[in-house]
Protein backbone atom coordinates (compact mmCIF):
# COMPACT_ATOMS: atom_id res chain seq x y z
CA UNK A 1 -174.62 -12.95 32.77
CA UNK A 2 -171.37 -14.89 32.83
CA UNK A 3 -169.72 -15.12 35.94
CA UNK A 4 -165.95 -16.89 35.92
CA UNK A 5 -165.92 -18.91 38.56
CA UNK A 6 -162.45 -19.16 38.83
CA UNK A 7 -161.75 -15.53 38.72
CA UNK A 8 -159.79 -15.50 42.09
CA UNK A 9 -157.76 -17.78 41.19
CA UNK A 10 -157.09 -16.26 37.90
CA UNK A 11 -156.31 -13.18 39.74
CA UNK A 12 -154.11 -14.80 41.98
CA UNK A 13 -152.23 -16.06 39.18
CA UNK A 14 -151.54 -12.32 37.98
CA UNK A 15 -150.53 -11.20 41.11
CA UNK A 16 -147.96 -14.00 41.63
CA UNK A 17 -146.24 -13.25 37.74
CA UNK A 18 -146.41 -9.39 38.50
CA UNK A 19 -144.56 -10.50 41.36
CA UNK A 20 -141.69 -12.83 39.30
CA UNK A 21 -141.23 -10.22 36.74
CA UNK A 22 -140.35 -7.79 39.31
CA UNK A 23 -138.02 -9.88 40.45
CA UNK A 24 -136.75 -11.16 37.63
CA UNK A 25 -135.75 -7.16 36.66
CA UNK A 26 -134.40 -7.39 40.36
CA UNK A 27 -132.44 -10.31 39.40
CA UNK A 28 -131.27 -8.62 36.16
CA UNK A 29 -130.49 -5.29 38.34
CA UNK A 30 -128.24 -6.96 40.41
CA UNK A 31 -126.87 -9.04 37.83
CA UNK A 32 -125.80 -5.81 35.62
CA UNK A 33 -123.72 -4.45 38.82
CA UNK A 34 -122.19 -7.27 40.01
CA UNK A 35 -121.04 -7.57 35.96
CA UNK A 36 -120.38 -4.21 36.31
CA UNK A 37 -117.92 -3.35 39.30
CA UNK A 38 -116.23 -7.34 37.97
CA UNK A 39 -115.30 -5.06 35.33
CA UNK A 40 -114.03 -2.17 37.09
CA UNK A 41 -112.20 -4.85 39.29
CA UNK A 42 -110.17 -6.58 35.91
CA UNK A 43 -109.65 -2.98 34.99
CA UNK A 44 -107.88 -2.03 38.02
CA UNK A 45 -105.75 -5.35 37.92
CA UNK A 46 -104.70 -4.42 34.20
CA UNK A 47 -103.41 -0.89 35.39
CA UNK A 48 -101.86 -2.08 38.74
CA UNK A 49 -99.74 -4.86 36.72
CA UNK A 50 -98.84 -2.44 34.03
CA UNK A 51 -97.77 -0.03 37.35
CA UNK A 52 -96.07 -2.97 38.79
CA UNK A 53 -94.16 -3.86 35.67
CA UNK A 54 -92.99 -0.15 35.25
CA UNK A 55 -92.10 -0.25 38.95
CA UNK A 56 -90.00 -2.92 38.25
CA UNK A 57 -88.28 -1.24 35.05
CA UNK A 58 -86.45 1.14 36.75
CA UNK A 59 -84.77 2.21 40.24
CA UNK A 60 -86.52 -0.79 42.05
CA UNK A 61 -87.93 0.27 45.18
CA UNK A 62 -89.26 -2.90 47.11
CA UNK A 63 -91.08 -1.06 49.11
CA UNK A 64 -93.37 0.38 45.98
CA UNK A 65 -93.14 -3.19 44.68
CA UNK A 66 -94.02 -5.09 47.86
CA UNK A 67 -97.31 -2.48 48.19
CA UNK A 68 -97.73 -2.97 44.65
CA UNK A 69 -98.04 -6.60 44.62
CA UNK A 70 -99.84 -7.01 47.93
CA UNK A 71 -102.66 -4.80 46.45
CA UNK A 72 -102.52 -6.58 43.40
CA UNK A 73 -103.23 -10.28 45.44
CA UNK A 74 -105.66 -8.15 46.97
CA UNK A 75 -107.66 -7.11 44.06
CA UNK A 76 -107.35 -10.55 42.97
CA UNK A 77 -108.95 -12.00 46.07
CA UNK A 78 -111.87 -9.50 44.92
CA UNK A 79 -111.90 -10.38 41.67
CA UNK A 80 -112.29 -13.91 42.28
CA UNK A 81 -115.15 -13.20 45.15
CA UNK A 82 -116.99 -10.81 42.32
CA UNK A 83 -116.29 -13.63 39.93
CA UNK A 84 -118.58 -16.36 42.12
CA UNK A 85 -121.14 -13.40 43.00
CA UNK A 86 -121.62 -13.16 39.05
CA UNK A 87 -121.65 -16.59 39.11
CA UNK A 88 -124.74 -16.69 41.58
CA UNK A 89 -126.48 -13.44 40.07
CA UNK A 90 -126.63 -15.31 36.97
CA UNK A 91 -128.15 -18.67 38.92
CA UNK A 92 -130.40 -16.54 40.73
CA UNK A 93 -131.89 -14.78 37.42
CA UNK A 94 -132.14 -18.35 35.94
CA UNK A 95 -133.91 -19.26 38.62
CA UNK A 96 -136.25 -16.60 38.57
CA UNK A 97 -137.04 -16.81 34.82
CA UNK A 98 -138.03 -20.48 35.70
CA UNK A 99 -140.49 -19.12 38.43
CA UNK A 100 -141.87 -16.30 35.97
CA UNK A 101 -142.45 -19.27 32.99
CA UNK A 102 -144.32 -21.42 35.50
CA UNK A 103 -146.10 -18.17 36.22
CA UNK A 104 -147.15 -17.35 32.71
CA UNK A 105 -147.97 -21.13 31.98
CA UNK A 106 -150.67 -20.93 35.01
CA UNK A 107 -151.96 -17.41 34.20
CA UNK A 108 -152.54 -18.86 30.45
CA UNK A 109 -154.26 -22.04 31.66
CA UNK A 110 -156.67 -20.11 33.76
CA UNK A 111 -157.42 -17.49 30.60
CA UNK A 112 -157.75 -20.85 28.39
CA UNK A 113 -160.18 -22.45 30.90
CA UNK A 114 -162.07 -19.04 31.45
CA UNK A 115 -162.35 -18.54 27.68
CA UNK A 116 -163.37 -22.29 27.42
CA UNK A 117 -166.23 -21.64 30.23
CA UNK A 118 -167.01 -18.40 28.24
CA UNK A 119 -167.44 -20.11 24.95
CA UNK A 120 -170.08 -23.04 26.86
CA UNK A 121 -171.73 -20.01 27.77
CA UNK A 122 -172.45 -18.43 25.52
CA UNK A 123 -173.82 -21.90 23.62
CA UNK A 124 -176.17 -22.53 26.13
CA UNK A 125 -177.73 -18.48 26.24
CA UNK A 126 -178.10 -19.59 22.31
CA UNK A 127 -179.39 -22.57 22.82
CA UNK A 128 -181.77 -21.18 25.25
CA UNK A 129 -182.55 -18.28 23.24
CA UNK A 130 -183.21 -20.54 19.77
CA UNK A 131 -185.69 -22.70 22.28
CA UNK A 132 -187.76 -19.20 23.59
CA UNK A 133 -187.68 -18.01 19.56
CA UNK A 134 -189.03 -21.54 18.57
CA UNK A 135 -191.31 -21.04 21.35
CA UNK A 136 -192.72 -17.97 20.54
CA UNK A 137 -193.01 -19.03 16.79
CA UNK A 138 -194.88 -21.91 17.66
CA UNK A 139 -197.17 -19.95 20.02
CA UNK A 140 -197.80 -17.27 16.77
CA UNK A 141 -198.47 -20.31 14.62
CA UNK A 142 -200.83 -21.62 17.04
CA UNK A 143 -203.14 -18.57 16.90
């Protein structure tokens, strides 16, 4: 009966890339809403500059114009902040794919050296097997 002695280890080695592809899909999670409300962010600059321009157009009020363009540094304070969170949401999922590939590279050296410990047994229960057949044929010759 084969028994891999390395089978904890192996095992081990699954748990820990179960573990990095969850967070990798974390990573990628966060990742998608950072990307996501960066968007929403450029999209409310757009419309506040086009409301600033128009404010501008007509009977200026500099009251609606002050408000309009304090918001609009606002925003792009925000934009800038969501613009280095992207930034490090992208690092971070980098970072995590290189965890997961180191992962996958250990689980497949332990399958490669159980399969290799598989294959040497099952050449010595043949070997040992051909020697009890020989054995036995000799034994029926003999009589």
């Amino acid at each position: 009966m084969f028994k891999f002695r390395l089978a904890s280890i192996r095992r081990l080695y699954e748990y820990k890339e179960k573990r990095c592809q969850e967070e990798v899909g974390q990573c990628i999670a966060r990742l998608r809403l950072a990307e996501q409300k960066q968007g929403e962010l450029e999209q409310t600059v757009k419309e506040i500059q086009k409301e600033l321009a128009r404010v501008q157009e007509g009977n200026v009020s500099l009251t609606a114009v002050m408000v309009n363009s304090y918001y609009l540094e606002h925003l792009q304070e925000l934009l800038a902040m969501q613009k280095n969170l992207v930034a490090q949401r992208s690092t971070e999922l980098r970072e995590a794919q290189g965890r997961l590939r180191e992962a996958v590279k250990n689980r497949k050296i332990m399958n490669k050296i159980q399969e290799k410990q598989y294959r040497r047994f099952l050449l010595e229960e043949n070997r040992r097997e051909q020697i009890f057949i020989d054995e036995l044929a000799l034994a029926a010759r003999r009589r």
